[in-house]
C-alpha atoms as a PDB file:
ATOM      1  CA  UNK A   1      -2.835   9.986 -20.615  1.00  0.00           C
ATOM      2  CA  UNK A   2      -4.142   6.405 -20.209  1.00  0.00           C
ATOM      3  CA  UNK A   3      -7.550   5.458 -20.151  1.00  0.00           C
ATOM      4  CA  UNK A   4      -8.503   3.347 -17.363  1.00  0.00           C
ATOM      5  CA  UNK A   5     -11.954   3.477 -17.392  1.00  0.00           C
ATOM      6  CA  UNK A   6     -13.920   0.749 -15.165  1.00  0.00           C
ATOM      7  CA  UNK A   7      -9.968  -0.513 -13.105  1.00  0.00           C
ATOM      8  CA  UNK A   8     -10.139  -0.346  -9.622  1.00  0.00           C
ATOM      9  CA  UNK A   9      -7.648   0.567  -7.315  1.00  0.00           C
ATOM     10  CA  UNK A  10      -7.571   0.044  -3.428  1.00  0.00           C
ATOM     11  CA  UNK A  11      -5.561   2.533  -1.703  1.00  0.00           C
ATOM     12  CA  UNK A  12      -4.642   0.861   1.804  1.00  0.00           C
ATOM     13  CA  UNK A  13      -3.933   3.688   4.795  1.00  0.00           C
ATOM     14  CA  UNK A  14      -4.072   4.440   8.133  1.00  0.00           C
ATOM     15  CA  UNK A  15      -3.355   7.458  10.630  1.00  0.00           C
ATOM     16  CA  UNK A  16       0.163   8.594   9.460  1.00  0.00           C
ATOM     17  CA  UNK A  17      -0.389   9.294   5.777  1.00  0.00           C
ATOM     18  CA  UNK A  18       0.699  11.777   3.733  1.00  0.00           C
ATOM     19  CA  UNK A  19      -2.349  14.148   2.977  1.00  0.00           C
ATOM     20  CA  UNK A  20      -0.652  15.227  -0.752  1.00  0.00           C
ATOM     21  CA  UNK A  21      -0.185  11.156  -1.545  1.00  0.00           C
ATOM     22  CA  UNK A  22      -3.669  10.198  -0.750  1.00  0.00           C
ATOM     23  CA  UNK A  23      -5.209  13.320  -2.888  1.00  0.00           C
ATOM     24  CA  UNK A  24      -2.740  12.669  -5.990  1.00  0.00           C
ATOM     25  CA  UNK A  25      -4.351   9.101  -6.346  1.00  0.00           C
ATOM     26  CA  UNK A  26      -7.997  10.202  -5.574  1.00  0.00           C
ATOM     27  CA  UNK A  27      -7.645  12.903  -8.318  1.00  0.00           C
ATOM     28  CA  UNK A  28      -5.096  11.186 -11.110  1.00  0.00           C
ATOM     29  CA  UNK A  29      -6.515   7.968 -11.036  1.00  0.00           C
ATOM     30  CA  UNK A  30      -9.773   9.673 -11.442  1.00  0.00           C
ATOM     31  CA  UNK A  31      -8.573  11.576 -14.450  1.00  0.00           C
ATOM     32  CA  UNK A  32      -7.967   8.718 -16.183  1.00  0.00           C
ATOM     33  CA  UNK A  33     -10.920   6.987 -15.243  1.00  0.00           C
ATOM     34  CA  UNK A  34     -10.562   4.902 -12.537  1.00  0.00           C
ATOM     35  CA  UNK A  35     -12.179   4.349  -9.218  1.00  0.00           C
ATOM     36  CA  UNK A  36     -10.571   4.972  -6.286  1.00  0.00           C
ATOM     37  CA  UNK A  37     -11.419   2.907  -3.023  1.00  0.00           C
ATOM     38  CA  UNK A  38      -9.652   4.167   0.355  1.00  0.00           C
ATOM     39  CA  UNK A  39      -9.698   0.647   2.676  1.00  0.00           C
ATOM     40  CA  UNK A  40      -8.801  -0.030   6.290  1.00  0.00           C
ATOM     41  CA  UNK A  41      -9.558  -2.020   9.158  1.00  0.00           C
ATOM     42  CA  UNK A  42     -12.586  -0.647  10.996  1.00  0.00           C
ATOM     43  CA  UNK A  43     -12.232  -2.692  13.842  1.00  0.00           C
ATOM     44  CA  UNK A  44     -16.157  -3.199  13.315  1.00  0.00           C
ATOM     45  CA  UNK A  45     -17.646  -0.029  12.545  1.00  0.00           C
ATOM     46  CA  UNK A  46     -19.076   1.859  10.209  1.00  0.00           C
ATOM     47  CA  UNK A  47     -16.061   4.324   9.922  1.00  0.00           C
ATOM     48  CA  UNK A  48     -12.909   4.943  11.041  1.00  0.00           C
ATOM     49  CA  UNK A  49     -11.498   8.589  10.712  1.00  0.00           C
ATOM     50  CA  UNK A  50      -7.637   8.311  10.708  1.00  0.00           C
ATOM     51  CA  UNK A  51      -5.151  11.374  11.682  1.00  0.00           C
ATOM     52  CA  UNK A  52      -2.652  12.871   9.886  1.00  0.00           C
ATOM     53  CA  UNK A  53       0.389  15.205  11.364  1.00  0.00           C
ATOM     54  CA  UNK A  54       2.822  14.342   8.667  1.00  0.00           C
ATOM     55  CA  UNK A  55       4.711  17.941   7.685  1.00  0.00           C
ATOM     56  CA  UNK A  56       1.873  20.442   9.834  1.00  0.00           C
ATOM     57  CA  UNK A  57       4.280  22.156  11.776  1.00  0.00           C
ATOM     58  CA  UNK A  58       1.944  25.187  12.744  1.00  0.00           C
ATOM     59  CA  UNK A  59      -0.801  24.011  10.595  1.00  0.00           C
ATOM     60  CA  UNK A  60      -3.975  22.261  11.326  1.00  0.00           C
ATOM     61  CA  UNK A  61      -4.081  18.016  11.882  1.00  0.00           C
ATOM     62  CA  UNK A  62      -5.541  16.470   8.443  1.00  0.00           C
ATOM     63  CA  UNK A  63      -8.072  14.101   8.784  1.00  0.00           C
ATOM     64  CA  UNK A  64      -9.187  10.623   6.223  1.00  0.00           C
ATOM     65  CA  UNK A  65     -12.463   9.529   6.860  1.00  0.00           C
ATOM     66  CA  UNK A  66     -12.578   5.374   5.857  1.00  0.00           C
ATOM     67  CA  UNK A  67     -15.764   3.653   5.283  1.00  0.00           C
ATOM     68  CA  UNK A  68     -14.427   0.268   3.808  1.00  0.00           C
ATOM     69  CA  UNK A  69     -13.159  -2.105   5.590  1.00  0.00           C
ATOM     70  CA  UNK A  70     -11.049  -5.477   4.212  1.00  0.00           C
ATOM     71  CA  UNK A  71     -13.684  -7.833   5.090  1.00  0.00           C
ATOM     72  CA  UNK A  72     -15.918  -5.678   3.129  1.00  0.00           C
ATOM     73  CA  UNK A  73     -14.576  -6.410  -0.232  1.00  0.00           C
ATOM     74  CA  UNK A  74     -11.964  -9.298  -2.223  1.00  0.00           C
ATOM     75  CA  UNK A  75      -8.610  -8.503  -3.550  1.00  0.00           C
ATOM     76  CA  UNK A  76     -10.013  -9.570  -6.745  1.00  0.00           C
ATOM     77  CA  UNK A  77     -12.184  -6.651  -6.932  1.00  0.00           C
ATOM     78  CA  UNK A  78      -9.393  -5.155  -7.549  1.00  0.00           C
ATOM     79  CA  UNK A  79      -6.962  -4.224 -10.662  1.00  0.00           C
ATOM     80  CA  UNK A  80      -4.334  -2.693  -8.359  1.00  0.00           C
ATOM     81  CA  UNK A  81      -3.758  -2.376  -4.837  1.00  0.00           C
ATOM     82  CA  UNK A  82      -1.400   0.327  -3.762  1.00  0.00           C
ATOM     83  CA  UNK A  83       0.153   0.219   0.119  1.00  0.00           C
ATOM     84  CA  UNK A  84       0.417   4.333   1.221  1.00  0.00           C
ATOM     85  CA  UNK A  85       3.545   6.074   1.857  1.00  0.00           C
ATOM     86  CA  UNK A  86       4.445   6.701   5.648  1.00  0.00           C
ATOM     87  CA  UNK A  87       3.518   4.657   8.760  1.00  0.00           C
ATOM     88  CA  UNK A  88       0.325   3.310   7.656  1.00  0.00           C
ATOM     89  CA  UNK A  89       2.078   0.096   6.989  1.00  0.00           C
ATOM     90  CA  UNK A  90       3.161   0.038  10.247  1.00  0.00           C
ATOM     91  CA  UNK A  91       0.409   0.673  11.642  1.00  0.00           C
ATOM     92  CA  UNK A  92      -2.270  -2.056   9.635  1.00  0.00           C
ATOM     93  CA  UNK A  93       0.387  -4.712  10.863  1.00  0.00           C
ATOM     94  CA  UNK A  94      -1.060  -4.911  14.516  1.00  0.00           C
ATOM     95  CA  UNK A  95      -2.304  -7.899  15.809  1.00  0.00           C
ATOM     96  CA  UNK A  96      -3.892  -8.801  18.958  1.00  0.00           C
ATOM     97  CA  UNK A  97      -2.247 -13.011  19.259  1.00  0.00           C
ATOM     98  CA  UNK A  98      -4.628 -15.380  21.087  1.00  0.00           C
ATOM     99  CA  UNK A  99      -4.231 -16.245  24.440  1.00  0.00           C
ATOM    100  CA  UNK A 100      -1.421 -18.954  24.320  1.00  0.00           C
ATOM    101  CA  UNK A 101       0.054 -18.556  21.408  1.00  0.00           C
ATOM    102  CA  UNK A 102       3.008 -19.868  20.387  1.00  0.00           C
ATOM    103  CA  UNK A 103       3.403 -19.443  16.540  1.00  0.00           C
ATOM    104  CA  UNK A 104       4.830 -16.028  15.827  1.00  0.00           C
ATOM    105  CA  UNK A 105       5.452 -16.326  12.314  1.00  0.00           C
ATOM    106  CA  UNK A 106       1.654 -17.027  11.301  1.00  0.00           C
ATOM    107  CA  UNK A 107       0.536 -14.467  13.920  1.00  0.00           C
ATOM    108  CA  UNK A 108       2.534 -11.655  12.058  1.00  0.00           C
ATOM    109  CA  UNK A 109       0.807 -12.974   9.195  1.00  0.00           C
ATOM    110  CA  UNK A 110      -2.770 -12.587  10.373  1.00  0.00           C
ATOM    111  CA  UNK A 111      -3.795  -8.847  10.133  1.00  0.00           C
ATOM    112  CA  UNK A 112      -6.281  -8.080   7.578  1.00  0.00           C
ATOM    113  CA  UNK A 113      -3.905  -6.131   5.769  1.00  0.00           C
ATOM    114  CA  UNK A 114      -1.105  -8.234   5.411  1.00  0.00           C
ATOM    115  CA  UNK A 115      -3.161 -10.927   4.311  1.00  0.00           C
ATOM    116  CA  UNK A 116      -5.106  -8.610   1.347  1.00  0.00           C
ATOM    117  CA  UNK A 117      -1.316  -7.372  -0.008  1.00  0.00           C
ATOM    118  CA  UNK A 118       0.221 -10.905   0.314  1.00  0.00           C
ATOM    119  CA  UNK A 119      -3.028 -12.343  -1.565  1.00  0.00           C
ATOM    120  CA  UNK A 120      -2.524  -9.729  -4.001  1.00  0.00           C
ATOM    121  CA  UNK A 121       1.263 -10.419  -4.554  1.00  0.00           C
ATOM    122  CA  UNK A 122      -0.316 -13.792  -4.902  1.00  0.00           C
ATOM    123  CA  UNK A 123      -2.492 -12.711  -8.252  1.00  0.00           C
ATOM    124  CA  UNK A 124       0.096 -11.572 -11.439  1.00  0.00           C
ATOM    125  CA  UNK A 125      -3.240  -9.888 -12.759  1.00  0.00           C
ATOM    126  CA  UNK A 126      -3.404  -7.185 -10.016  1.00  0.00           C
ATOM    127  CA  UNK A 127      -0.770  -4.460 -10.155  1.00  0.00           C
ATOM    128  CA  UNK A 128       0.859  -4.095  -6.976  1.00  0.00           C
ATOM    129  CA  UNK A 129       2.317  -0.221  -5.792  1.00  0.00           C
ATOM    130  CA  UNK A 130       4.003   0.357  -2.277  1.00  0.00           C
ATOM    131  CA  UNK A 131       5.491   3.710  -1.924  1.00  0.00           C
ATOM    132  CA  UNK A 132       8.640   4.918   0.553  1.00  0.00           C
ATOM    133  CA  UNK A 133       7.641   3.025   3.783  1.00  0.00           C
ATOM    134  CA  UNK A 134       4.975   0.784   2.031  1.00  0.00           C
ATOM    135  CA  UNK A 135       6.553  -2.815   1.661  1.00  0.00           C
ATOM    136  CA  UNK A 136       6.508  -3.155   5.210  1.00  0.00           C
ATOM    137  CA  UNK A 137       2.901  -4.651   4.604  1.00  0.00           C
ATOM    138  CA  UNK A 138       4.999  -7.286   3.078  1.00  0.00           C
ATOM    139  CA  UNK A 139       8.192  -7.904   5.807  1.00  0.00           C
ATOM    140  CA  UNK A 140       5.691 -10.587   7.674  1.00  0.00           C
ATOM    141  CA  UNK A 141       5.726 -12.800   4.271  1.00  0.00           C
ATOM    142  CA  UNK A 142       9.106 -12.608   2.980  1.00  0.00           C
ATOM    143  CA  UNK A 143       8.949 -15.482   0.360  1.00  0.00           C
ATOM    144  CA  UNK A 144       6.903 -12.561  -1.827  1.00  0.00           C
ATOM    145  CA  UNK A 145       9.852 -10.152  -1.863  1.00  0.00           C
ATOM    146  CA  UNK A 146      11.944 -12.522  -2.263  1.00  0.00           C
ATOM    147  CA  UNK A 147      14.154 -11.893  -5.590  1.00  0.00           C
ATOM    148  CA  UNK A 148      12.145  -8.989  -6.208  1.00  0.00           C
ATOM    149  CA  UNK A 149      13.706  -5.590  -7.843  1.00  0.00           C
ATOM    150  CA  UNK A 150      12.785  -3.051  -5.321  1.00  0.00           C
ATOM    151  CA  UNK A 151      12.716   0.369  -4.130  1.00  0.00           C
ATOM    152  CA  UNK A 152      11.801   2.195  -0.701  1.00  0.00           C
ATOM    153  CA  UNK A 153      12.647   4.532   1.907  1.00  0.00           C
ATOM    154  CA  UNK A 154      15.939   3.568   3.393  1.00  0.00           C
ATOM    155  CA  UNK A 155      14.718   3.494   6.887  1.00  0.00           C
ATOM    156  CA  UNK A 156      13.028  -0.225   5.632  1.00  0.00           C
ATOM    157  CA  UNK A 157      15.988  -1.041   3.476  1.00  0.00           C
ATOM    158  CA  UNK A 158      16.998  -3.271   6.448  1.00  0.00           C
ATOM    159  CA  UNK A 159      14.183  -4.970   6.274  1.00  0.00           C
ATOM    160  CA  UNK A 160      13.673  -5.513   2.438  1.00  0.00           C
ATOM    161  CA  UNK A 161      17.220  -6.612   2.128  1.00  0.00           C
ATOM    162  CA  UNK A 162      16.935  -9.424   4.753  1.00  0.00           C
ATOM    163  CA  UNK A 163      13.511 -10.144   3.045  1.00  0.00           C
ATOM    164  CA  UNK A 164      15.639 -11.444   0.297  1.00  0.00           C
ATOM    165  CA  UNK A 165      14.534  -8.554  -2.729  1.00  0.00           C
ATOM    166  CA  UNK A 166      17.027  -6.787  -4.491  1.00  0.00           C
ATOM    167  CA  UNK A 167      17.280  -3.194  -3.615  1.00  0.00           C
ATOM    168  CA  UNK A 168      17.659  -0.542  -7.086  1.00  0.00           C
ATOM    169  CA  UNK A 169      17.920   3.138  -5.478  1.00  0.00           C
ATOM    170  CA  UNK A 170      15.728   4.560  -8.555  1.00  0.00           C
ATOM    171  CA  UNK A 171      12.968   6.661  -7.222  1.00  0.00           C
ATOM    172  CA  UNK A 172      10.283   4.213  -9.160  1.00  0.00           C
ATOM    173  CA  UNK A 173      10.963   0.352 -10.115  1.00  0.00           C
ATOM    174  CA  UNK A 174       8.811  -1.397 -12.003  1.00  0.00           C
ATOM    175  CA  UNK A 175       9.291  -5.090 -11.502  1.00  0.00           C
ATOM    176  CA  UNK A 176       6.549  -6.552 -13.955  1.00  0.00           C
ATOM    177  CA  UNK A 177       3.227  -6.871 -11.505  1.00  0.00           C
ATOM    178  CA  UNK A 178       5.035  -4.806  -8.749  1.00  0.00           C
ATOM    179  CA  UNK A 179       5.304  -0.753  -8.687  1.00  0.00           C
ATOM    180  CA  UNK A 180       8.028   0.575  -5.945  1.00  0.00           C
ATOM    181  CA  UNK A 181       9.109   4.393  -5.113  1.00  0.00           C
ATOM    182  CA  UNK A 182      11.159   5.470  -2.563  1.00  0.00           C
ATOM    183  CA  UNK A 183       9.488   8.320  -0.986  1.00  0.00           C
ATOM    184  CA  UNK A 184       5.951   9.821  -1.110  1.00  0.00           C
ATOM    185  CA  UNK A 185       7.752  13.113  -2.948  1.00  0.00           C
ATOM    186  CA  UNK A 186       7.615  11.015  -6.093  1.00  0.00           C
ATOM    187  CA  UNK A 187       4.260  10.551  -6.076  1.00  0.00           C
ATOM    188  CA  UNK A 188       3.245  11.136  -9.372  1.00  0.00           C
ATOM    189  CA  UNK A 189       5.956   9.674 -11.479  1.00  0.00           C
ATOM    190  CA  UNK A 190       5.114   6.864  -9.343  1.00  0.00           C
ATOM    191  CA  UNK A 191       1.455   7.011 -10.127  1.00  0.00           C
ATOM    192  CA  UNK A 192       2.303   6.856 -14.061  1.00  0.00           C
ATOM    193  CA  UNK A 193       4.237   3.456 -13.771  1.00  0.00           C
ATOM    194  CA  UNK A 194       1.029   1.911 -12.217  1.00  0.00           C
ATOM    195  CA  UNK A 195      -0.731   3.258 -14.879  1.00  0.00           C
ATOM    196  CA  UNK A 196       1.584   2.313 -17.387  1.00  0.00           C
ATOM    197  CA  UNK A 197       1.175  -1.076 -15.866  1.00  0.00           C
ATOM    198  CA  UNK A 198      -2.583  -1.119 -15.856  1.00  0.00           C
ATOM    199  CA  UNK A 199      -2.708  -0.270 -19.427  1.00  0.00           C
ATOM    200  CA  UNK A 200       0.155  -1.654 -21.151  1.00  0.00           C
ATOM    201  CA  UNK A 201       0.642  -0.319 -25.098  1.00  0.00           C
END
């Protein structure tokens, strides 16, 4: 079991997650001894509790209560930054454009989110992890997935493919600084390779 005593890892979510995904890296990174930090955008407040109905067929709606927001903290606080499984991806891409404007490839660039992932793509220190949906964060800046050994849920294999990476249907894919899976079920084995990465032998 690695030691990662005093790394920091920023889990990025929103409503959608997967309840199991979000507890394995709250309790395994904290095994190992790392800190976990859950951020979001909080649209200026304090908090932001986000809503879960992923798999509760007949069961009660889980709940994530957020408390730090993106402008709250640097990507360089950071020794990895992990993008959730599911729709939260999807979901910290929204933008609200400016009245008149015309330059749609910068505004799909401007959320808070995209920008923290793309500026951590931009740092080879920081391990980078998306899970099963997760490099959607990353569709809006395509020149960082470009030639990049991938995997991910094949509902955004569209996507990454015309994003220029290179698509390997393992369930984890470790391309140096970046950590892929391909669903939230591998979870763990995914969790390992970040690890692995975080404290190389």
């Amino acid at each position: 079991m690695s030691n990662l005593e005093g790394k920091r890892v920023a889990v990025l979510v929103e409503s959608e997650y997967i309840p199991e995904e979000i507890a394995a890296y709250q309790r395994v990174f904290a095994e190992r001894g790392a800190t976990v930090d859950l951020v979001s955008r909080l649209w200026g407040n304090p908090e932001v509790t986000f809503v879960s109905d992923v798999d509760r067929v007949d069961k009660p709606l889980e709940t994530l209560t957020v408390s730090i927001d993106f402008d709250s903290v640097k990507v360089d606080d950071y020794d990895a930054v992990i993008m959730g499984a599911n729709y939260p991806s999807v979901r910290l891409r929204y933008f609200e454009p400016p009245e008149g404007a015309t330059d749609w490839a910068e505004e799909v660039r401007s959320p808070p989110a995209v920008k923290f992932f793309a500026q951590a793509m931009r740092t080879p220190s920081i391990v980078k992890g998306a899970l099963c949906h997760g490099l959607w964060i990353l569709t809006p800046c395509p020149e960082l997935l470009k030639g990049r050994r991938v995997s991910c849920h094949r509902v955004v294999l569209a996507d990454i493919l015309n994003a220029g990476a290179v698509y390997d249907p393992a369930p984890v894919v470790v391309d140096g600084d970046l950590v892929t899976g391909d669903s939230g079920s591998h979870v763990l084995p995914f969790i390992d390779a970040v690890c692995e990465q975080l404290s190389p032998a």
